[in-house]
PDB file of N, CA and C in Angstrom:
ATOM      1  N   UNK A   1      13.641 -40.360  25.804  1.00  0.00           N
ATOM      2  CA  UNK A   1      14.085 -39.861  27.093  1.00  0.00           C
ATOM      3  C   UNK A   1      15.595 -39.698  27.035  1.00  0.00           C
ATOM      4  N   UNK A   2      15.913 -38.219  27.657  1.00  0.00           N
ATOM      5  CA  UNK A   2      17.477 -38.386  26.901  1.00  0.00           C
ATOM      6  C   UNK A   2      18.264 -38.729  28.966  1.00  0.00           C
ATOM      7  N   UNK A   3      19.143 -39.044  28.734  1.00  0.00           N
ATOM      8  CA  UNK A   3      20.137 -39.358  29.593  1.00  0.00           C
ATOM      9  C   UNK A   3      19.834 -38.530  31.409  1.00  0.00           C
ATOM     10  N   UNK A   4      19.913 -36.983  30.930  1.00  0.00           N
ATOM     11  CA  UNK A   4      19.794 -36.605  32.371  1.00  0.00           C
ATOM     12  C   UNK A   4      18.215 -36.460  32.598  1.00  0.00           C
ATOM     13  N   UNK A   5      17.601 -37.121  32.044  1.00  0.00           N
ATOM     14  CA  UNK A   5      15.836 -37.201  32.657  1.00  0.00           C
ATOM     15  C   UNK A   5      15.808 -38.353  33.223  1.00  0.00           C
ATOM     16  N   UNK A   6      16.577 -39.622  32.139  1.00  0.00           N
ATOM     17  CA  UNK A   6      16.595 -40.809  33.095  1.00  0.00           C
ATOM     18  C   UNK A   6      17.424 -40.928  34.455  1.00  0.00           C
ATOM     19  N   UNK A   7      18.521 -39.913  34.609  1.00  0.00           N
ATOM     20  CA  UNK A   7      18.960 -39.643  35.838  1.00  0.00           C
ATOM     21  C   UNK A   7      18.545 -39.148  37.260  1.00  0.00           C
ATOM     22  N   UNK A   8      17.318 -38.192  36.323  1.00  0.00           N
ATOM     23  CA  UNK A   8      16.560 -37.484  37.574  1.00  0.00           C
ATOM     24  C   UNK A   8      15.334 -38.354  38.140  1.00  0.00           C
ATOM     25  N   UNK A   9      14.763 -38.762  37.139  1.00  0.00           N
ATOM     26  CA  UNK A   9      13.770 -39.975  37.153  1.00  0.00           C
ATOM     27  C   UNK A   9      14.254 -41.157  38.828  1.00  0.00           C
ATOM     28  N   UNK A  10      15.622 -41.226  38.491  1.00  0.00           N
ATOM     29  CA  UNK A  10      15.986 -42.182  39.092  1.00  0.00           C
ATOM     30  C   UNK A  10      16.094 -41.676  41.188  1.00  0.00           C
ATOM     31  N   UNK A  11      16.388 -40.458  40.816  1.00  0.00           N
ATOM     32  CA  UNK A  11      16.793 -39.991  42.480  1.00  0.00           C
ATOM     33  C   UNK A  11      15.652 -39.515  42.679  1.00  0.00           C
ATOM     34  N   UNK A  12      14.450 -39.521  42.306  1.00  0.00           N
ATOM     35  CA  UNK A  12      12.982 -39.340  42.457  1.00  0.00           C
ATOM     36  C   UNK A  12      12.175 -40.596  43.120  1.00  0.00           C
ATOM     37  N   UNK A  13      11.453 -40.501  44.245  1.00  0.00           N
ATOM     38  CA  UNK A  13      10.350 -41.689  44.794  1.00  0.00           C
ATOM     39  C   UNK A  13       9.883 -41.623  43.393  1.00  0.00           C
ATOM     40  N   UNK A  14       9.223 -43.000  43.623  1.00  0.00           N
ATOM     41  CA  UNK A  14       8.176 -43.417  42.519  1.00  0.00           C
ATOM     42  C   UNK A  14       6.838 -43.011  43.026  1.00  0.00           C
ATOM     43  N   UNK A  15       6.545 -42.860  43.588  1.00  0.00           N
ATOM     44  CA  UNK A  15       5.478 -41.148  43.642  1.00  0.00           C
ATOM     45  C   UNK A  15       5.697 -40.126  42.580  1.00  0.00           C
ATOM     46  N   UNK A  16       6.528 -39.703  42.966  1.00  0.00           N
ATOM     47  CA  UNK A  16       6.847 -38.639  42.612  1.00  0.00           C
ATOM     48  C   UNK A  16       7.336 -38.335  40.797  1.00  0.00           C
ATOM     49  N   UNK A  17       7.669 -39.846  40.564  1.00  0.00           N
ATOM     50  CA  UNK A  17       7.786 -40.156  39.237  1.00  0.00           C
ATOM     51  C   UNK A  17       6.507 -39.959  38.855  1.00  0.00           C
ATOM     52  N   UNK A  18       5.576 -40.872  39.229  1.00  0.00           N
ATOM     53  CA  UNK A  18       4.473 -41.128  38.696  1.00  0.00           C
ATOM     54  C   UNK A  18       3.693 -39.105  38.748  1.00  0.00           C
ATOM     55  N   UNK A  19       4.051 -38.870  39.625  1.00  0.00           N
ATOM     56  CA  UNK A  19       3.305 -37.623  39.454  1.00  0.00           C
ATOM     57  C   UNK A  19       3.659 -36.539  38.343  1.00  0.00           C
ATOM     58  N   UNK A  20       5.239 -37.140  37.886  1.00  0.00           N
ATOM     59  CA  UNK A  20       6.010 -36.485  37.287  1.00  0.00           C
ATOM     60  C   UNK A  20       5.260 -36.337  35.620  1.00  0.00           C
ATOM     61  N   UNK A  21       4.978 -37.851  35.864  1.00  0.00           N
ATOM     62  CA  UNK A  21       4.833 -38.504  34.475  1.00  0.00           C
ATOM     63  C   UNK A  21       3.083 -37.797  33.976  1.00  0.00           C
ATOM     64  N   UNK A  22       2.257 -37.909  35.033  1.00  0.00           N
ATOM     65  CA  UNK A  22       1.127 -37.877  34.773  1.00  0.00           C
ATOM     66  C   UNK A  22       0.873 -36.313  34.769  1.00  0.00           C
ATOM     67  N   UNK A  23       1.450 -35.502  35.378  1.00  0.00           N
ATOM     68  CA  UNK A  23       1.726 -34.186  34.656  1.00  0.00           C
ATOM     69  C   UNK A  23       2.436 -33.927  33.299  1.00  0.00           C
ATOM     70  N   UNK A  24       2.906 -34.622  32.849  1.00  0.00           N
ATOM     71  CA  UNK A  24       3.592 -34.153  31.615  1.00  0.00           C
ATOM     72  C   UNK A  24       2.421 -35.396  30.441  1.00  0.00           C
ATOM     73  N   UNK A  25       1.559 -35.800  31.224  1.00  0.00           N
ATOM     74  CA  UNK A  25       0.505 -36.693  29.856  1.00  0.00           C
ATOM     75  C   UNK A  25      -0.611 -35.761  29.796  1.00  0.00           C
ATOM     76  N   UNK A  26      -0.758 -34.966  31.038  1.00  0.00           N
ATOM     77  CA  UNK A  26      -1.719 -33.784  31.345  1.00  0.00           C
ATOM     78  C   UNK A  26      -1.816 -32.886  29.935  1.00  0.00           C
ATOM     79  N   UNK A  27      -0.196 -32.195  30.075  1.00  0.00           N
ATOM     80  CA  UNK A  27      -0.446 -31.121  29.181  1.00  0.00           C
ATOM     81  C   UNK A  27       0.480 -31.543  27.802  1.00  0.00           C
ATOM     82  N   UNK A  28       0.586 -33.132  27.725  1.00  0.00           N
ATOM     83  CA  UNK A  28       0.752 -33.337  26.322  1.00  0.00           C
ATOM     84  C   UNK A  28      -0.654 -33.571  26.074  1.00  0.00           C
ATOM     85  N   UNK A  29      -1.529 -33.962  26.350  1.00  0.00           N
ATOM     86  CA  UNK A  29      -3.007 -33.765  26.464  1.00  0.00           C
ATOM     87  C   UNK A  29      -3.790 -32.462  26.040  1.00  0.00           C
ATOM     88  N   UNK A  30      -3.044 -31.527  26.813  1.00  0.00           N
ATOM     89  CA  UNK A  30      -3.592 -30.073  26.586  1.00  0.00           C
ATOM     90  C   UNK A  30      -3.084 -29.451  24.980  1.00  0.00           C
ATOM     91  N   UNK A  31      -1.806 -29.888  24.930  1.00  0.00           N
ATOM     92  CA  UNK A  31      -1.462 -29.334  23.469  1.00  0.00           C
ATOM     93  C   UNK A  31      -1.733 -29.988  22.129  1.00  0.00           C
ATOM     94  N   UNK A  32      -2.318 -31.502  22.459  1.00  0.00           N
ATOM     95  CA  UNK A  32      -2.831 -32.192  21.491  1.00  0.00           C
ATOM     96  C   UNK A  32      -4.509 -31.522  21.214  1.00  0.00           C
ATOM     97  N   UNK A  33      -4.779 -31.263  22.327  1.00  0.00           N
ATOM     98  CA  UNK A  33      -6.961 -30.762  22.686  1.00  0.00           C
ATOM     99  C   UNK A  33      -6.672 -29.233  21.978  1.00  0.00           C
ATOM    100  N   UNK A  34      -5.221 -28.792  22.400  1.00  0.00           N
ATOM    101  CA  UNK A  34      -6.017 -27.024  22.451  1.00  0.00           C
ATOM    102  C   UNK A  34      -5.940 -26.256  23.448  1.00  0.00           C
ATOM    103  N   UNK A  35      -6.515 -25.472  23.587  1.00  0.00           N
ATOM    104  CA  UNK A  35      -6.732 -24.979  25.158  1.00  0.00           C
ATOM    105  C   UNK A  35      -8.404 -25.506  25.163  1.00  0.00           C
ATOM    106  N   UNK A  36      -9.273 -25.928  26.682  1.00  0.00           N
ATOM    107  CA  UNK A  36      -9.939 -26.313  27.087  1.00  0.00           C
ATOM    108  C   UNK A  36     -10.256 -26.162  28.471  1.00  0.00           C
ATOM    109  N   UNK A  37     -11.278 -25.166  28.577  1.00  0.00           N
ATOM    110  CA  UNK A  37     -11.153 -24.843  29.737  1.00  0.00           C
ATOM    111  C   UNK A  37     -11.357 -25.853  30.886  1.00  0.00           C
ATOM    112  N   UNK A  38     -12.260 -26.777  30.548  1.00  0.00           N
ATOM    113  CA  UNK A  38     -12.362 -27.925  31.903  1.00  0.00           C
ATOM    114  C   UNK A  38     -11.200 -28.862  31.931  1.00  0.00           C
ATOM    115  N   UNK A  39     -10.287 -29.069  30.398  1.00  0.00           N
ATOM    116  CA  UNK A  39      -8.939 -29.727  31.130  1.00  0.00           C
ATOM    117  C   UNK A  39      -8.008 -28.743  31.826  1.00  0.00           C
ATOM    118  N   UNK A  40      -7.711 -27.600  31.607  1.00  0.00           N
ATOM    119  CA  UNK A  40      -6.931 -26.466  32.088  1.00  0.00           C
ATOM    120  C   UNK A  40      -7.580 -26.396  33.674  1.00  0.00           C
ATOM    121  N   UNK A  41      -8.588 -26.741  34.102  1.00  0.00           N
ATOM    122  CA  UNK A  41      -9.569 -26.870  35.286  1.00  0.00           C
ATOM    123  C   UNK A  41      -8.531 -28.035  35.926  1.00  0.00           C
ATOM    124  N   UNK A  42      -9.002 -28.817  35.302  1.00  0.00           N
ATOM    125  CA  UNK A  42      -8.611 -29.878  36.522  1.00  0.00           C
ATOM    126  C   UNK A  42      -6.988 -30.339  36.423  1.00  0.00           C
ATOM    127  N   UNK A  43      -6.463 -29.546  35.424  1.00  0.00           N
ATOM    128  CA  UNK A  43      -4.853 -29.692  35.494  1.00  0.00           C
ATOM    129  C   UNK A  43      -4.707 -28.686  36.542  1.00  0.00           C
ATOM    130  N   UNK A  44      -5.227 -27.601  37.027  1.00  0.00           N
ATOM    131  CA  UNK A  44      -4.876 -26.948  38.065  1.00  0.00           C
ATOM    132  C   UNK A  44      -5.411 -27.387  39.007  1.00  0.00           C
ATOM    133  N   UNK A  45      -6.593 -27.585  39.422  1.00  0.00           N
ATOM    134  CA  UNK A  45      -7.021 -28.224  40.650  1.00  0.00           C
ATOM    135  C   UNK A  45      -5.987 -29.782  41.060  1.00  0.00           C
ATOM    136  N   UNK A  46      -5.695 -30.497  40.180  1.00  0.00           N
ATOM    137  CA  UNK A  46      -4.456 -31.195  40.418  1.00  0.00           C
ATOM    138  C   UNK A  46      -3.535 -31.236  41.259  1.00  0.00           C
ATOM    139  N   UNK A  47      -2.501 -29.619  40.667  1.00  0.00           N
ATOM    140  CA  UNK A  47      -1.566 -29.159  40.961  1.00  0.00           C
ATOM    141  C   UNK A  47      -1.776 -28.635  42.070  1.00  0.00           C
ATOM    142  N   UNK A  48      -2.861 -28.222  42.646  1.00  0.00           N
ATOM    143  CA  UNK A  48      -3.142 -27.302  43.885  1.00  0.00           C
ATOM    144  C   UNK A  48      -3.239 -28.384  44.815  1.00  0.00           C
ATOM    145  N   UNK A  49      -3.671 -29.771  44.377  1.00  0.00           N
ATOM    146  CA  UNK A  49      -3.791 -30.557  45.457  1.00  0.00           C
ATOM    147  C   UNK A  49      -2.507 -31.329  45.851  1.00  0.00           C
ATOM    148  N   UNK A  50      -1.881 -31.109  44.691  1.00  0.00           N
ATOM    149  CA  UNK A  50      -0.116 -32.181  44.906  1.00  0.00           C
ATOM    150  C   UNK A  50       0.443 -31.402  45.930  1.00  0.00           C
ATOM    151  N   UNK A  51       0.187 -30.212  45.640  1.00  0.00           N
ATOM    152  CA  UNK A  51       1.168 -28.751  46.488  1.00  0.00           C
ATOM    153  C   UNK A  51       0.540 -29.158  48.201  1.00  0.00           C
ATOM    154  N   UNK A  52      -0.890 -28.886  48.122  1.00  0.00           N
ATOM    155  CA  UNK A  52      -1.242 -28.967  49.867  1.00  0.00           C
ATOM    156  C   UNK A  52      -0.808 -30.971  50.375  1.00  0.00           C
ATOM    157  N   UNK A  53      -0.865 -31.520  49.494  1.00  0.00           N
ATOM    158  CA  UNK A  53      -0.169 -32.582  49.653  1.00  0.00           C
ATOM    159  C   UNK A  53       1.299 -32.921  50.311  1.00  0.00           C
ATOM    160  N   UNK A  54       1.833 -32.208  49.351  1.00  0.00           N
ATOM    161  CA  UNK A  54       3.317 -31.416  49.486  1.00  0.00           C
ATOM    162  C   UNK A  54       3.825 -31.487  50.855  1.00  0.00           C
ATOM    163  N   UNK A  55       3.061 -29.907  50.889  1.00  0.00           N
ATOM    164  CA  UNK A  55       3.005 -29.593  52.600  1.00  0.00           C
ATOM    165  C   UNK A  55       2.952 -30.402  53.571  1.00  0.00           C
ATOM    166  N   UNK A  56       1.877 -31.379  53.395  1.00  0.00           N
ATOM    167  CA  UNK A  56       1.115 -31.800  54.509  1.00  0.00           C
ATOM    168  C   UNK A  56       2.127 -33.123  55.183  1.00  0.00           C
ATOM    169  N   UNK A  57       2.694 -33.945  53.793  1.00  0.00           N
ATOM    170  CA  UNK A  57       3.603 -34.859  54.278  1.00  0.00           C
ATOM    171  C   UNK A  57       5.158 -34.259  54.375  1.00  0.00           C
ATOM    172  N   UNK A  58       5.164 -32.818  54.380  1.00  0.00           N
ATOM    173  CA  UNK A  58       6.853 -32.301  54.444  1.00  0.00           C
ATOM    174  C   UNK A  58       7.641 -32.222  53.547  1.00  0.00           C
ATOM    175  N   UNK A  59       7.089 -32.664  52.315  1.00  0.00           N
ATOM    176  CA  UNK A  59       7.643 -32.611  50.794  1.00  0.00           C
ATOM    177  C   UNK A  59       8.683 -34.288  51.141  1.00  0.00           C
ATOM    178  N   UNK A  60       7.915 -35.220  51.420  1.00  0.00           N
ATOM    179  CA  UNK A  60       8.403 -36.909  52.120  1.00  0.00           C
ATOM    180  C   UNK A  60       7.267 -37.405  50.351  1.00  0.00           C
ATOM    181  N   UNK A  61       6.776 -36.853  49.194  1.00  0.00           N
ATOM    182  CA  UNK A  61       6.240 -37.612  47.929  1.00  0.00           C
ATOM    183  C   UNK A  61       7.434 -38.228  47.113  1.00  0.00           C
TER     184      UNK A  61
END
């Protein structure tokens, strides 16, 4: 982790870390598998739900 990730990391809720993090194990996931269509599935259905999430609390993740 170089310097300004641990910076951004830091002015981030830990939500939002964690969401940070578990998107980026997603598609180190995806590039270790391949492409796959049912992980490419639910890495987007994911993302579609963080987003109406998003919204719903005012972007307050």
């Amino acid at each position: 982790m170089n310097p300004d990730t641990a910076k951004n990391e830091q002015d981030k809720t830990p939500v939002a870390v964690h969401i940070a993090e578990a998107r980026d194990l997603l598609h180190d996931l995806r590039n270790e598998l391949g492409q796959h269509p049912e992980l490419d599935e639910a890495i987007q259905k994911l993302e579609l739900a963080l987003s109406a999430l998003t919204i719903q609390t005012g972007g307050l993740l």
